[in-house]
PDB file of N, CA and C in Angstrom:
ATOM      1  N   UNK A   1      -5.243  18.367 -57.347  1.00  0.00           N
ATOM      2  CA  UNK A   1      -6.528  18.193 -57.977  1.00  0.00           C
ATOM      3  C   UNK A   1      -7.441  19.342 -57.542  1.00  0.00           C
ATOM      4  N   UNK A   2      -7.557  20.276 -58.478  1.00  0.00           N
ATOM      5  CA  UNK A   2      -8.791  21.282 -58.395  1.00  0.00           C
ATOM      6  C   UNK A   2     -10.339  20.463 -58.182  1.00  0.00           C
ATOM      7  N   UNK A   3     -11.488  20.894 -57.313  1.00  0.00           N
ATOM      8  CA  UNK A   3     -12.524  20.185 -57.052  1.00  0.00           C
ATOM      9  C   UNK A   3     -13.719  21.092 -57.225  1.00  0.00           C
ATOM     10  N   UNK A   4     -14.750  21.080 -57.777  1.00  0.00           N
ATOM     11  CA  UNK A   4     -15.774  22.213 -57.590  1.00  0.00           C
ATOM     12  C   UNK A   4     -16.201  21.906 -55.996  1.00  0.00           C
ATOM     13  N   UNK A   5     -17.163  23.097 -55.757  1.00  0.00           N
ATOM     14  CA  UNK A   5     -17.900  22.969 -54.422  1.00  0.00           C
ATOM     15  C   UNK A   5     -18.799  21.505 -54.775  1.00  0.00           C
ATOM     16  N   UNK A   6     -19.574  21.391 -55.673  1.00  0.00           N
ATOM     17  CA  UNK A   6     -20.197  20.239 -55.415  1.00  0.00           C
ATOM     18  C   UNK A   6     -19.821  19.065 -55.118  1.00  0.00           C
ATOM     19  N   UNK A   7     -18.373  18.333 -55.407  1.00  0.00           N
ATOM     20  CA  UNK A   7     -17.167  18.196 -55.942  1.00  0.00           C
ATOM     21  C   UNK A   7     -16.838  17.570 -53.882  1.00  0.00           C
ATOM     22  N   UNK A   8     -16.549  18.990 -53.199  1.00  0.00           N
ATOM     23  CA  UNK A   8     -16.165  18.905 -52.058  1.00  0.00           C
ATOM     24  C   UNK A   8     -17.166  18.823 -50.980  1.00  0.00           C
ATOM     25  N   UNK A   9     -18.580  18.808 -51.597  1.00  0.00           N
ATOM     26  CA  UNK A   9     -19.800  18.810 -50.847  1.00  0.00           C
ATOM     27  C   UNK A   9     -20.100  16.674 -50.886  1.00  0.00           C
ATOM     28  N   UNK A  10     -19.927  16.404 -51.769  1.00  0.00           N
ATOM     29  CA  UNK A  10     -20.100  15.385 -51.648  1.00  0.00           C
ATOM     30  C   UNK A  10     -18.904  14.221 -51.162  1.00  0.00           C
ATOM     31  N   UNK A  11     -17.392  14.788 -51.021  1.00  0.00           N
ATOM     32  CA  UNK A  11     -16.719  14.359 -50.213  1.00  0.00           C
ATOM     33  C   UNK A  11     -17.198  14.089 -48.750  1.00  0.00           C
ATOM     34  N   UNK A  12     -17.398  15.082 -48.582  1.00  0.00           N
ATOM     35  CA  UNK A  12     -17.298  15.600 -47.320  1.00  0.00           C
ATOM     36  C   UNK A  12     -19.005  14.544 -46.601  1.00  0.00           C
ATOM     37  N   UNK A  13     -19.973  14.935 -47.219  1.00  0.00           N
ATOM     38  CA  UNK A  13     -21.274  14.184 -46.863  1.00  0.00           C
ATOM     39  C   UNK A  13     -20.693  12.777 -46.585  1.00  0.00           C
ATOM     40  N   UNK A  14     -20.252  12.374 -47.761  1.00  0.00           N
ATOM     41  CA  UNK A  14     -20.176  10.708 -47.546  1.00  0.00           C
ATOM     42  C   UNK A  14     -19.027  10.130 -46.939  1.00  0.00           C
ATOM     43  N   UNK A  15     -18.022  11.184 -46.313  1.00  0.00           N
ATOM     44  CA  UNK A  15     -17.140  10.711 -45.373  1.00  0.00           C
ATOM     45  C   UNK A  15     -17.874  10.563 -43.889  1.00  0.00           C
ATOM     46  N   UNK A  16     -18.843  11.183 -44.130  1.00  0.00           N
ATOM     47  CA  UNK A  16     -19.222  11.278 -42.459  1.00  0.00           C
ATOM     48  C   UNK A  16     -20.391  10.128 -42.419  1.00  0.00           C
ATOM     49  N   UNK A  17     -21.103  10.321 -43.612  1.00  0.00           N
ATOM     50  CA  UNK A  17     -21.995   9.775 -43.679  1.00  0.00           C
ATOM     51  C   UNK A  17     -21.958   7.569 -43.652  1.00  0.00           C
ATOM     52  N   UNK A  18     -20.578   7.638 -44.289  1.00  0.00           N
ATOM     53  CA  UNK A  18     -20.358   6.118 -43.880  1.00  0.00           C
ATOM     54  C   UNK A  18     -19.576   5.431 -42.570  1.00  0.00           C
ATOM     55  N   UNK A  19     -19.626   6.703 -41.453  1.00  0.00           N
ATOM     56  CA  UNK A  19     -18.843   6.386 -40.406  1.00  0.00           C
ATOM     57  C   UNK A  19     -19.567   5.567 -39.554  1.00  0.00           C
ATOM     58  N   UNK A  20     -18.950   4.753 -38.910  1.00  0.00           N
ATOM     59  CA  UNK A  20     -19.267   3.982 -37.971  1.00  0.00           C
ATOM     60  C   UNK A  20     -18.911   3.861 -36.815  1.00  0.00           C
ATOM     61  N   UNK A  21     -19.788   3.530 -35.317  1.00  0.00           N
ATOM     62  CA  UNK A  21     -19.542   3.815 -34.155  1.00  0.00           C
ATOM     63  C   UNK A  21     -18.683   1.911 -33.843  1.00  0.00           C
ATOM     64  N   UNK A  22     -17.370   2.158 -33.273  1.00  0.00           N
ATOM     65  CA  UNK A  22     -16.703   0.847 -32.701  1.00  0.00           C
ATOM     66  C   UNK A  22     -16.873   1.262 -31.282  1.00  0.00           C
ATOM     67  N   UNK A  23     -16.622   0.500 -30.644  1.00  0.00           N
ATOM     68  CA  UNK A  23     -16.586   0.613 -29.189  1.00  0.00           C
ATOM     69  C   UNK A  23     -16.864   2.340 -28.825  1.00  0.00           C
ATOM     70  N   UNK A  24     -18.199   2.367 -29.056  1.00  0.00           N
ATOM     71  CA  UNK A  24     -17.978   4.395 -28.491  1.00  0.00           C
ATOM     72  C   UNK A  24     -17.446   5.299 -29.368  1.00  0.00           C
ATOM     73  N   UNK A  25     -16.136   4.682 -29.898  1.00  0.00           N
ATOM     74  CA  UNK A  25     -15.627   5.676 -31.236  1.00  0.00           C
ATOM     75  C   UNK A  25     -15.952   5.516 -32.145  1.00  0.00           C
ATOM     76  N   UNK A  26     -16.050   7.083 -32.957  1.00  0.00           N
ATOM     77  CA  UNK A  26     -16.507   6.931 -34.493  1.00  0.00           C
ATOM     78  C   UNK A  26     -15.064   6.299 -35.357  1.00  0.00           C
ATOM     79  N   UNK A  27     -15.416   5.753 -36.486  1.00  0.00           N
ATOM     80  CA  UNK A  27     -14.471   5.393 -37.014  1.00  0.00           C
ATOM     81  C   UNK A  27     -14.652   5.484 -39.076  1.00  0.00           C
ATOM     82  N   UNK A  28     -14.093   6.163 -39.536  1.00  0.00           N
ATOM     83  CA  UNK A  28     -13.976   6.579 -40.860  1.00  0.00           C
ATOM     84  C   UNK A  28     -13.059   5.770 -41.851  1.00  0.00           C
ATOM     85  N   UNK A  29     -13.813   5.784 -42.839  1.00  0.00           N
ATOM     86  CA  UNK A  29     -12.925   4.802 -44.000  1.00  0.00           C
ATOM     87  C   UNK A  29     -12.815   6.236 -44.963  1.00  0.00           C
ATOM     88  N   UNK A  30     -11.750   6.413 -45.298  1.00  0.00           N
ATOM     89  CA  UNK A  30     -10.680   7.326 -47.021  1.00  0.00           C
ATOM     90  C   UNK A  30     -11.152   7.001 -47.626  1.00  0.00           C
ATOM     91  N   UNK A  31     -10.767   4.971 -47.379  1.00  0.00           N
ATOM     92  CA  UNK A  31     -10.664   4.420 -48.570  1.00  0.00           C
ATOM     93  C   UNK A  31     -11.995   4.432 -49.623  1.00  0.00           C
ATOM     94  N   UNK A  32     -13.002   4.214 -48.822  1.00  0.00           N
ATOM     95  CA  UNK A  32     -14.589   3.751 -49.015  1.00  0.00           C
ATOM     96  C   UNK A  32     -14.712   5.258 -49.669  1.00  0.00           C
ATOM     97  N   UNK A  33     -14.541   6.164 -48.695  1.00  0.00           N
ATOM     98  CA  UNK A  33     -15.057   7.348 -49.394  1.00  0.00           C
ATOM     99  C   UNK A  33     -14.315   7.661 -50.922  1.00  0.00           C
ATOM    100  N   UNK A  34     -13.005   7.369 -51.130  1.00  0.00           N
ATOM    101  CA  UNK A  34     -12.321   7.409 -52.424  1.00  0.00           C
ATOM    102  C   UNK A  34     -13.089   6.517 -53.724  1.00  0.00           C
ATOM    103  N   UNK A  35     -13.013   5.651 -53.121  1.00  0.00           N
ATOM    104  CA  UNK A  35     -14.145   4.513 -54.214  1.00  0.00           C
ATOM    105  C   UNK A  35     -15.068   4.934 -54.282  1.00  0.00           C
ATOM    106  N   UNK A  36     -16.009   5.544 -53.581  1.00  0.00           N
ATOM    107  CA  UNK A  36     -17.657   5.893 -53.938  1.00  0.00           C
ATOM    108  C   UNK A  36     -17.435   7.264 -54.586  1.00  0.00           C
ATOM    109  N   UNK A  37     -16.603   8.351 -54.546  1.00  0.00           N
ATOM    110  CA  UNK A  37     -16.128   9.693 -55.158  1.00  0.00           C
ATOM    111  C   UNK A  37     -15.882   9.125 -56.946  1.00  0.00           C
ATOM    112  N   UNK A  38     -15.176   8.050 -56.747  1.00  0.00           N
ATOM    113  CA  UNK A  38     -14.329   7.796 -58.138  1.00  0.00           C
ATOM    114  C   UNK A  38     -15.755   7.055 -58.981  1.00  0.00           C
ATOM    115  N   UNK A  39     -16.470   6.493 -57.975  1.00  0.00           N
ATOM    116  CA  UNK A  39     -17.693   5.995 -58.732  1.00  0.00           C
ATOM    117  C   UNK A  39     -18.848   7.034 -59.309  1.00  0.00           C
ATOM    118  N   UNK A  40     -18.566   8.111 -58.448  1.00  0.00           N
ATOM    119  CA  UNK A  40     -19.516   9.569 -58.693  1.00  0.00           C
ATOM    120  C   UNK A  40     -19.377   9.951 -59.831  1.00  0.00           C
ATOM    121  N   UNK A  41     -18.018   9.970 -60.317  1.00  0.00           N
ATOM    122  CA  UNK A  41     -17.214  10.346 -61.195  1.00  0.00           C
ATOM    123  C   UNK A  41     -17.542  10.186 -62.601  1.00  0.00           C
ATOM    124  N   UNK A  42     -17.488   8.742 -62.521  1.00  0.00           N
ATOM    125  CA  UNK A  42     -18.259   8.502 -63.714  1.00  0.00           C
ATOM    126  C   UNK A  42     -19.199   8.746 -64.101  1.00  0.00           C
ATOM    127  N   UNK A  43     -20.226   8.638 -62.978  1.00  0.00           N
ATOM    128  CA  UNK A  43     -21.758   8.859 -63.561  1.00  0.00           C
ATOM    129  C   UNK A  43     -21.598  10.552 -64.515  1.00  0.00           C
TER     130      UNK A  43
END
């Protein structure tokens, strides 16, 4: 899958951006970030 920069700018924001601290560690969801990308998508 080819991606524009905007494309990989907003991957990237909302992978970090929905992370969450567990015990001290950060911890990241794909999945979450795949669903909110695919929802981008549409708009």
């Amino acid at each position: 899958m080819i991606c524009l920069t905007e494309q990989k700018a907003f991957i990237t924001e909302n992978y970090f951006r929905n992370g969450c601290k567990i015990d001290g560690e950060w911890s990241y969801s794909l999945q979450d970030c795949r669903e909110e990308f695919r929802a981008f998508q549409i708009l």
